[in-house]
Protein backbone atom coordinates (compact mmCIF):
# COMPACT_ATOMS: atom_id res chain seq x y z
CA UNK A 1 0.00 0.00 0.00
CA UNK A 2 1.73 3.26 -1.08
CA UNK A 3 1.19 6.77 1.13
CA UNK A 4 2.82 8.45 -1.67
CA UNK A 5 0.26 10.92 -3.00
CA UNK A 6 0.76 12.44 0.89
CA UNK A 7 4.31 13.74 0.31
CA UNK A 8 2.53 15.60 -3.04
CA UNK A 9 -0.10 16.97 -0.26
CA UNK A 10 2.34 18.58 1.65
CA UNK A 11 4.81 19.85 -0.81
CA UNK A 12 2.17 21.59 -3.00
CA UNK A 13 0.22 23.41 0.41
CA UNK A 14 -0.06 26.69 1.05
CA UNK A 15 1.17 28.17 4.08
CA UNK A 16 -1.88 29.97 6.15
CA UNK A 17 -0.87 32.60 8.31
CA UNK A 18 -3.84 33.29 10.83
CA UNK A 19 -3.17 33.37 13.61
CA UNK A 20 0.47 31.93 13.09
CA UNK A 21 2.48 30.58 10.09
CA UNK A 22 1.43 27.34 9.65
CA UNK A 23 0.23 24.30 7.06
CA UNK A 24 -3.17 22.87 7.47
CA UNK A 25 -4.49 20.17 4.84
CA UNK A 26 -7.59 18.76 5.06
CA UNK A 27 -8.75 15.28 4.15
CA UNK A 28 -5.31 14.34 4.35
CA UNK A 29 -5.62 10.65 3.42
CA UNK A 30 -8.11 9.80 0.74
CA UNK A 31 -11.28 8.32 1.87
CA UNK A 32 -10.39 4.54 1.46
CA UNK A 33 -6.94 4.78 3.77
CA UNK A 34 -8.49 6.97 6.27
CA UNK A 35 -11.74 4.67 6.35
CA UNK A 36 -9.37 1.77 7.00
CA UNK A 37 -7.14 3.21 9.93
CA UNK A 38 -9.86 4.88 11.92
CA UNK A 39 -11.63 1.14 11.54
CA UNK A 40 -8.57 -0.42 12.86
CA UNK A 41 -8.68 -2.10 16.29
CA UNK A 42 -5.58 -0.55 17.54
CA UNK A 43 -7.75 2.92 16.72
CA UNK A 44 -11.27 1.77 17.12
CA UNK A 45 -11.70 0.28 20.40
CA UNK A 46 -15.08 -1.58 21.89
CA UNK A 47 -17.24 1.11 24.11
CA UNK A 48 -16.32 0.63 27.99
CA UNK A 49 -17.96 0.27 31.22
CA UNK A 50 -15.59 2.11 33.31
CA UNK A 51 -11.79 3.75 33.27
CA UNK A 52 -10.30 0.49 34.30
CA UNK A 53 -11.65 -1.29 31.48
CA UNK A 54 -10.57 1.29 28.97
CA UNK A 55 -7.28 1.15 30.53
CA UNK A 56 -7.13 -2.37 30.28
CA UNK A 57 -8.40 -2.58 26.05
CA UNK A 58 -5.98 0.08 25.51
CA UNK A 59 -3.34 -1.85 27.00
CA UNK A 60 -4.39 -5.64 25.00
CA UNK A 61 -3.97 -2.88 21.96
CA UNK A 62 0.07 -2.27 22.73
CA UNK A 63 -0.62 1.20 24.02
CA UNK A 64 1.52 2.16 26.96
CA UNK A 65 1.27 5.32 29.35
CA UNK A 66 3.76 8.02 28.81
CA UNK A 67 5.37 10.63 30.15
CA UNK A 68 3.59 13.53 27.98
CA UNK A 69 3.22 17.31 28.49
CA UNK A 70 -0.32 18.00 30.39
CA UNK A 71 -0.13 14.41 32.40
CA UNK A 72 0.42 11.95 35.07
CA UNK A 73 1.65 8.97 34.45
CA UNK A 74 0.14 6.66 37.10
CA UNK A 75 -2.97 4.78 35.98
CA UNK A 76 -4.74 4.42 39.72
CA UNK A 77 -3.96 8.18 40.32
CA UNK A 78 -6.01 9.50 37.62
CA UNK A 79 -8.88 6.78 37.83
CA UNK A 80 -9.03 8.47 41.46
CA UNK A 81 -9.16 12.29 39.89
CA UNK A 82 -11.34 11.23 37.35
CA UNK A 83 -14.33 9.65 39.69
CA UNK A 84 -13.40 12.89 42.33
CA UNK A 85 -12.68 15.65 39.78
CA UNK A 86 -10.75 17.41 42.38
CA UNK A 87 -8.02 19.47 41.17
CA UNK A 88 -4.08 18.57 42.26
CA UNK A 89 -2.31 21.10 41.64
CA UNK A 90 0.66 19.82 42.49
CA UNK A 91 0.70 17.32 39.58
CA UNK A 92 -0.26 19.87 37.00
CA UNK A 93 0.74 22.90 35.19
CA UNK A 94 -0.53 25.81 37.35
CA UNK A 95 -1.82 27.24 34.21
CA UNK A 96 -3.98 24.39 34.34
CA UNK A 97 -6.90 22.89 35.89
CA UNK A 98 -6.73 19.05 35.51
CA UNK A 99 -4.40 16.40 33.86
CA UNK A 100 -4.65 13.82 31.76
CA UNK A 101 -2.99 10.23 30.82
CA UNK A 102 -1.34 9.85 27.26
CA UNK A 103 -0.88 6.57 25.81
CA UNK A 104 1.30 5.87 22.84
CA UNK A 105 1.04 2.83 20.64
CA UNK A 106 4.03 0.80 20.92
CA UNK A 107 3.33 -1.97 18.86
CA UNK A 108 0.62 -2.04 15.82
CA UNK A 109 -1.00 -5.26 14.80
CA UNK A 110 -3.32 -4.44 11.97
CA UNK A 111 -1.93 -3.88 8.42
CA UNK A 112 -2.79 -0.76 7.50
CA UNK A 113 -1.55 0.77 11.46
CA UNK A 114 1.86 -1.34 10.54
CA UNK A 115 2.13 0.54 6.78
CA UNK A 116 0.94 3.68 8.27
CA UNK A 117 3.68 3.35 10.81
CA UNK A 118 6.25 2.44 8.50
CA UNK A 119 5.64 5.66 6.49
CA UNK A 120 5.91 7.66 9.36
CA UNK A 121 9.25 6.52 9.70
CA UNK A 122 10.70 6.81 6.13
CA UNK A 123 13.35 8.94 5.36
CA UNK A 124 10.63 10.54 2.09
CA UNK A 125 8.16 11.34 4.62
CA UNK A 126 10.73 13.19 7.24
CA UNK A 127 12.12 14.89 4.47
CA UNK A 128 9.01 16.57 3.23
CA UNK A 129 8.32 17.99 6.54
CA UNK A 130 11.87 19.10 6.88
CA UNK A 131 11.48 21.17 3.63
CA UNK A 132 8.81 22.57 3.96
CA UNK A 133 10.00 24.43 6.71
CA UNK A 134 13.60 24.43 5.45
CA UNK A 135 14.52 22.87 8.53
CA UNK A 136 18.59 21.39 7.95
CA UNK A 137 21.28 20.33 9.73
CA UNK A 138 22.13 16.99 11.70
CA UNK A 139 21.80 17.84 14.71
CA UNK A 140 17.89 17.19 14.35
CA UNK A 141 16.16 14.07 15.98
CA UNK A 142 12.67 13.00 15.03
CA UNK A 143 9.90 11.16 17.39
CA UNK A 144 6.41 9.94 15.72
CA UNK A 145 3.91 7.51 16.75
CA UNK A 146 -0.15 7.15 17.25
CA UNK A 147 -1.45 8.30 20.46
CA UNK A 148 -4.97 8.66 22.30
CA UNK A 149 -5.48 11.38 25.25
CA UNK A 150 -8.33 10.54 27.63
CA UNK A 151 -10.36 12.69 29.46
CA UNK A 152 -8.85 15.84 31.22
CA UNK A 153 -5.61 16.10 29.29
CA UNK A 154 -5.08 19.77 29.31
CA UNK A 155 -2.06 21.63 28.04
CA UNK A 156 -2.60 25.44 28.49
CA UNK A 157 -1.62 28.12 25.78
CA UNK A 158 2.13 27.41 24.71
CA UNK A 159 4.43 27.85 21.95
CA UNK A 160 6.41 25.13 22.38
CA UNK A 161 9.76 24.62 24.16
CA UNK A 162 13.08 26.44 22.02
CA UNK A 163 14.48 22.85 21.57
CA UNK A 164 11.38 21.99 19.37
CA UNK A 165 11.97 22.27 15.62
CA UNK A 166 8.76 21.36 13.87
CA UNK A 167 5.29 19.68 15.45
CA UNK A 168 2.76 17.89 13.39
CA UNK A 169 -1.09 16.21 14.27
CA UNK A 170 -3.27 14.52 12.13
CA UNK A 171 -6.71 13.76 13.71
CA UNK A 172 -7.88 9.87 13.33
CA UNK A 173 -10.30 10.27 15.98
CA UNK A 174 -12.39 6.62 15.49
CA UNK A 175 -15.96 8.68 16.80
CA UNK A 176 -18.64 9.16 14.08
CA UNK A 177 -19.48 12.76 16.19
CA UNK A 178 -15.78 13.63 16.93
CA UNK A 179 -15.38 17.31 15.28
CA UNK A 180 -18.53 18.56 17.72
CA UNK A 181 -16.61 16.75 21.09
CA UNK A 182 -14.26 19.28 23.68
CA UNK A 183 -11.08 17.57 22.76
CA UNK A 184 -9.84 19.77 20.19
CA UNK A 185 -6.15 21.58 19.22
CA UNK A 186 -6.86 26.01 20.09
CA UNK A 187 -4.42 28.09 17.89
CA UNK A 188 -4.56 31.50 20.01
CA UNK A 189 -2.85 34.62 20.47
CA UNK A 190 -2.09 36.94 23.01
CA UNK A 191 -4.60 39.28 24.19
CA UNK A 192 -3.36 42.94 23.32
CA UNK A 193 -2.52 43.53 26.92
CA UNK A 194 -0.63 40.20 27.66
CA UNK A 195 1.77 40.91 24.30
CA UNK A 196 4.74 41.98 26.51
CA UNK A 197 5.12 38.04 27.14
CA UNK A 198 5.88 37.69 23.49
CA UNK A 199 8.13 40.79 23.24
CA UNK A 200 9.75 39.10 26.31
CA UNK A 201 10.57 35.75 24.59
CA UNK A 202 11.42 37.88 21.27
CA UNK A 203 14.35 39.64 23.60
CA UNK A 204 15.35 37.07 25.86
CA UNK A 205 16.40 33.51 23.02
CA UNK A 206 18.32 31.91 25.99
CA UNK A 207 15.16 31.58 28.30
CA UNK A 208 12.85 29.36 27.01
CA UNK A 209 9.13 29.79 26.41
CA UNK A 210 6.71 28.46 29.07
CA UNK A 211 2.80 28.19 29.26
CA UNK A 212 0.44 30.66 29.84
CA UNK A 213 -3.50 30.94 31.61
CA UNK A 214 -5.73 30.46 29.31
CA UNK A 215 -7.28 33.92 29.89
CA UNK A 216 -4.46 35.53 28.44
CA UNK A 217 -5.06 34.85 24.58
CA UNK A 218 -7.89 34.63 22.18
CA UNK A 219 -8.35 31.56 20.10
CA UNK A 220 -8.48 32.11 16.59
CA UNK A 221 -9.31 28.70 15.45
CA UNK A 222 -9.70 25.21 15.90
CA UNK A 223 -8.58 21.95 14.59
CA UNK A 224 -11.83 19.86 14.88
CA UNK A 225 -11.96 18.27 11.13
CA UNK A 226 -11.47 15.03 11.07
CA UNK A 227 -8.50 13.67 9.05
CA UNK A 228 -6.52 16.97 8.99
CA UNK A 229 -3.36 18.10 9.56
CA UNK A 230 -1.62 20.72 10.77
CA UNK A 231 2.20 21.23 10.48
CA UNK A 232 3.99 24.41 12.23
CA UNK A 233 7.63 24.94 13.10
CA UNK A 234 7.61 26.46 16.79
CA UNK A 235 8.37 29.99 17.41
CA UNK A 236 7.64 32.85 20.13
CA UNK A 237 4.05 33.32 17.76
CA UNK A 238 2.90 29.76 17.39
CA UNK A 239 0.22 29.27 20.98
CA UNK A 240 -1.76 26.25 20.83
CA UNK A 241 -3.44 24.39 23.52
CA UNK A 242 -6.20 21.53 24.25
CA UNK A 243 -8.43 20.59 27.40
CA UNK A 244 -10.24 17.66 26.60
CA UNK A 245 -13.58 17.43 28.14
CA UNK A 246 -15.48 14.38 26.66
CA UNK A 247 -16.60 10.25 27.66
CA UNK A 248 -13.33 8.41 26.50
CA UNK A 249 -15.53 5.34 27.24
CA UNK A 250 -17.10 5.77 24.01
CA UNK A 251 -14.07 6.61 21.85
CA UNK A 252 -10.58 8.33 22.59
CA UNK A 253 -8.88 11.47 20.89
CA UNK A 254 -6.39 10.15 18.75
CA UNK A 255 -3.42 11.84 16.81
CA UNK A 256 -0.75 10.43 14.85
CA UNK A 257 1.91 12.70 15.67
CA UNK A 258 5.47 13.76 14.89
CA UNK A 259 8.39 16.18 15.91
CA UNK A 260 11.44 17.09 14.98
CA UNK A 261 14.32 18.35 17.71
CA UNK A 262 17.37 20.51 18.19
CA UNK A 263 19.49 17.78 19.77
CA UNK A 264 21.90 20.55 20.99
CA UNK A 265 19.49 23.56 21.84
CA UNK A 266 19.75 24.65 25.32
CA UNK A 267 18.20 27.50 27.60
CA UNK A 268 20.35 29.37 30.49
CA UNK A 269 16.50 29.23 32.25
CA UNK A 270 12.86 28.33 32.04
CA UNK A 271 10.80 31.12 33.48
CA UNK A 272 7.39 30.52 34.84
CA UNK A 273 4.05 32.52 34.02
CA UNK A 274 3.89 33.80 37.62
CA UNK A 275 7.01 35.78 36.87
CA UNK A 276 4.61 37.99 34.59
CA UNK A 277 2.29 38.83 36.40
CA UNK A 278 1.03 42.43 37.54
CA UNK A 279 -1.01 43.42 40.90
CA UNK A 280 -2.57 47.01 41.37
CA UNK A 281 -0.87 50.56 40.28
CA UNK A 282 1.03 51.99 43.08
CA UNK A 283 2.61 55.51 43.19
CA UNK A 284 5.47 53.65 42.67
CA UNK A 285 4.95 52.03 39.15
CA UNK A 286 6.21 55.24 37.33
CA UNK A 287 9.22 54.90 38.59
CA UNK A 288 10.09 51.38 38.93
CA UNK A 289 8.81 51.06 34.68
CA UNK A 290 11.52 53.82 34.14
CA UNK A 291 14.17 51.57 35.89
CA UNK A 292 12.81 48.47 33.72
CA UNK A 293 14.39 49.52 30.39
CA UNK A 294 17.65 47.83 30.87
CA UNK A 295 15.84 44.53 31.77
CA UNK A 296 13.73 44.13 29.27
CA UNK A 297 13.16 43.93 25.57
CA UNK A 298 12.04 46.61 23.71
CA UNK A 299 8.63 46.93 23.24
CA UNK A 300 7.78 45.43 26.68
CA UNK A 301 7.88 49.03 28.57
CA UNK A 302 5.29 50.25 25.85
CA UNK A 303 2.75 47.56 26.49
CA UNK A 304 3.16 47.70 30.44
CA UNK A 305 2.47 51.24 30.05
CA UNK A 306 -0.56 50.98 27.68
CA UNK A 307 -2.05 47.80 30.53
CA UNK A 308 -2.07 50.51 33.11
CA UNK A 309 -3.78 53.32 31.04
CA UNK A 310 -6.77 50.90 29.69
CA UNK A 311 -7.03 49.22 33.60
CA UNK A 312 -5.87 51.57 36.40
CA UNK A 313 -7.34 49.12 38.91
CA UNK A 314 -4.08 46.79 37.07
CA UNK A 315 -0.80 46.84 39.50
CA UNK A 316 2.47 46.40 37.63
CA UNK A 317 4.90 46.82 40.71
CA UNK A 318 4.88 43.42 41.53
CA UNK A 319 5.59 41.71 38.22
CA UNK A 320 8.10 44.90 37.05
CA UNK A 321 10.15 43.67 40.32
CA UNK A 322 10.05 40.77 38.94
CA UNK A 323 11.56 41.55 35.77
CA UNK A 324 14.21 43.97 36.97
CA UNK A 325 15.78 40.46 39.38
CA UNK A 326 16.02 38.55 35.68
């Protein structure tokens, strides 16, 4: 079975630009292939009773937990947060409000998951990514497998780490109603007063990016359509996020997905969204946003200064001190 006609697909799209650079292609495989791997057992499991039987089909299936952005890793602690739905903070994101389990297929069975995997993997397929985004050099490494997110996986609004090169997801999502479930990819940006976070990254390449609340960006669109895919090469620009919110009893969100990394890229630091933050004006704020021009980028000062003119209730002491310590 040949996945040729896909490398066409992606050399001959156009790049969109809303509300980042990016390729999106829709009806990626043609209707026989795609028919054939969301009917696939290792994509199309049974309808379950309970979280421990959907843990256990997933597992006869050769998927196995991983360590993934937006999770926990320990089967019994999320079956316990799932039935509760109390929030634990302390094994999340605190831009979040849940977590999630990730499972990756290790081991297909079916033909067409074994030929689909097999593509994934050729040296054609990485190469068309790669040049479409003129990515070179070989000091890039490349991950890519299948993978299904249950219930409260949430990843708040992020560009991706610095040592990312390129991301891709194609949704194979085995539900007949999928594209109308909460378990979608957000492409967002910044909210006009939370820009200075991207003028920070812009002015600061040795600190890497980190994840944001989600009330700090807009989302511009979603990637709900079935058998699409989107392809982006990270930069200070590119925010996406998910929180899944649906019954993975019936069917799981599944992606087949890819990256590409800077084996050698390293940050001096990895900042955390608290570090941003503002409080109330003081008398004080003049003064300490005069003494901030040294510490940060340029164009930061100008949209501190434009948050406290639209919101004078908006305190910028406490996250200007913040900045001037960097």
């Amino acid at each position: 079975m040949s996945f040729d006609y896909l490398l066409g697909k992606i050399a001959e799209a156009e790049f969109e630009t809303v509300p980042f650079r990016h390729v999106y292609i829709k009806n990626f495989f043609d209707n026989q292939h795609f028919s054939e791997i969301v009917s696939a057992p290792e994509v199309l499991l049974p309808a379950a009773e309970s979280d421990e039987q959907i843990f256990n089909r997933l597992f006869e299936q050769n998927y196995k937990i991983i360590d993934f952005p937006g999770c926990i890793t320990d089967r019994n602690l999320y079956i316990k947060w799932h039935r509760e739905r109390r929030t634990e903070s302390k094994y999340s994101n605190s831009a979040c409000e849940g977590f999630g389990v990730t499972l990756r297929l290790s081991k297909p069975t079916s033909r067409i998951i074994k030929e689909v995997f097999d593509f994934m993997l050729t040296k054609e397929f990485q190469e068309a990514l790669a040049s479409k985004f003129e990515i070179k050099g070989s000091d890039i490494s490349y991950d890519a497998g299948i993978q299904k997110y249950l219930d409260g996986y949430e990843i708040s609004p992020h560009p991706d780490i610095r040592a990312k090169a390129l991301t891709y997801m194609i949704n194979i999502n085995p539900g007949a109603d999928s594209e109308s479930r909460d378990h979608h990819t957000h492409y967002l940006r910044f909210r006009e007063e939370f820009k200075y976070i991207q003028a920070y990254w812009d002015g600061h390449p040795n600190e890497d990016r980190f994840w944001v609340p989600w009330s700090w960006c807009d989302q511009v669109k979603m990637q709900r359509e079935n058998n699409s895919l989107v392809i982006f090469s990270p930069d200070n620009t590119t925010l996406h996020a998910v929180r899944a919110q649906y019954n993975h009893l019936h069917f799981q969100r599944t992606q087949m997905y890819g990256n590409f990394w800077y084996k050698n890229r390293k940050c001096d630091s990895q900042p955390k969204w608290e570090d941003f933050t503002f409080g109330k004006v003081t008398a004080k704020a003049p003064d300490i946003l005069t003494r901030v021009k040294t510490a940060v980028p340029v164009g930061v000062k100008q949209f501190i200064k434009n948050g406290i003119r639209r919101d004078k209730n908006v305190n910028a002491e406490v996250g200007v001190k913040k900045f001037i310590k960097r």
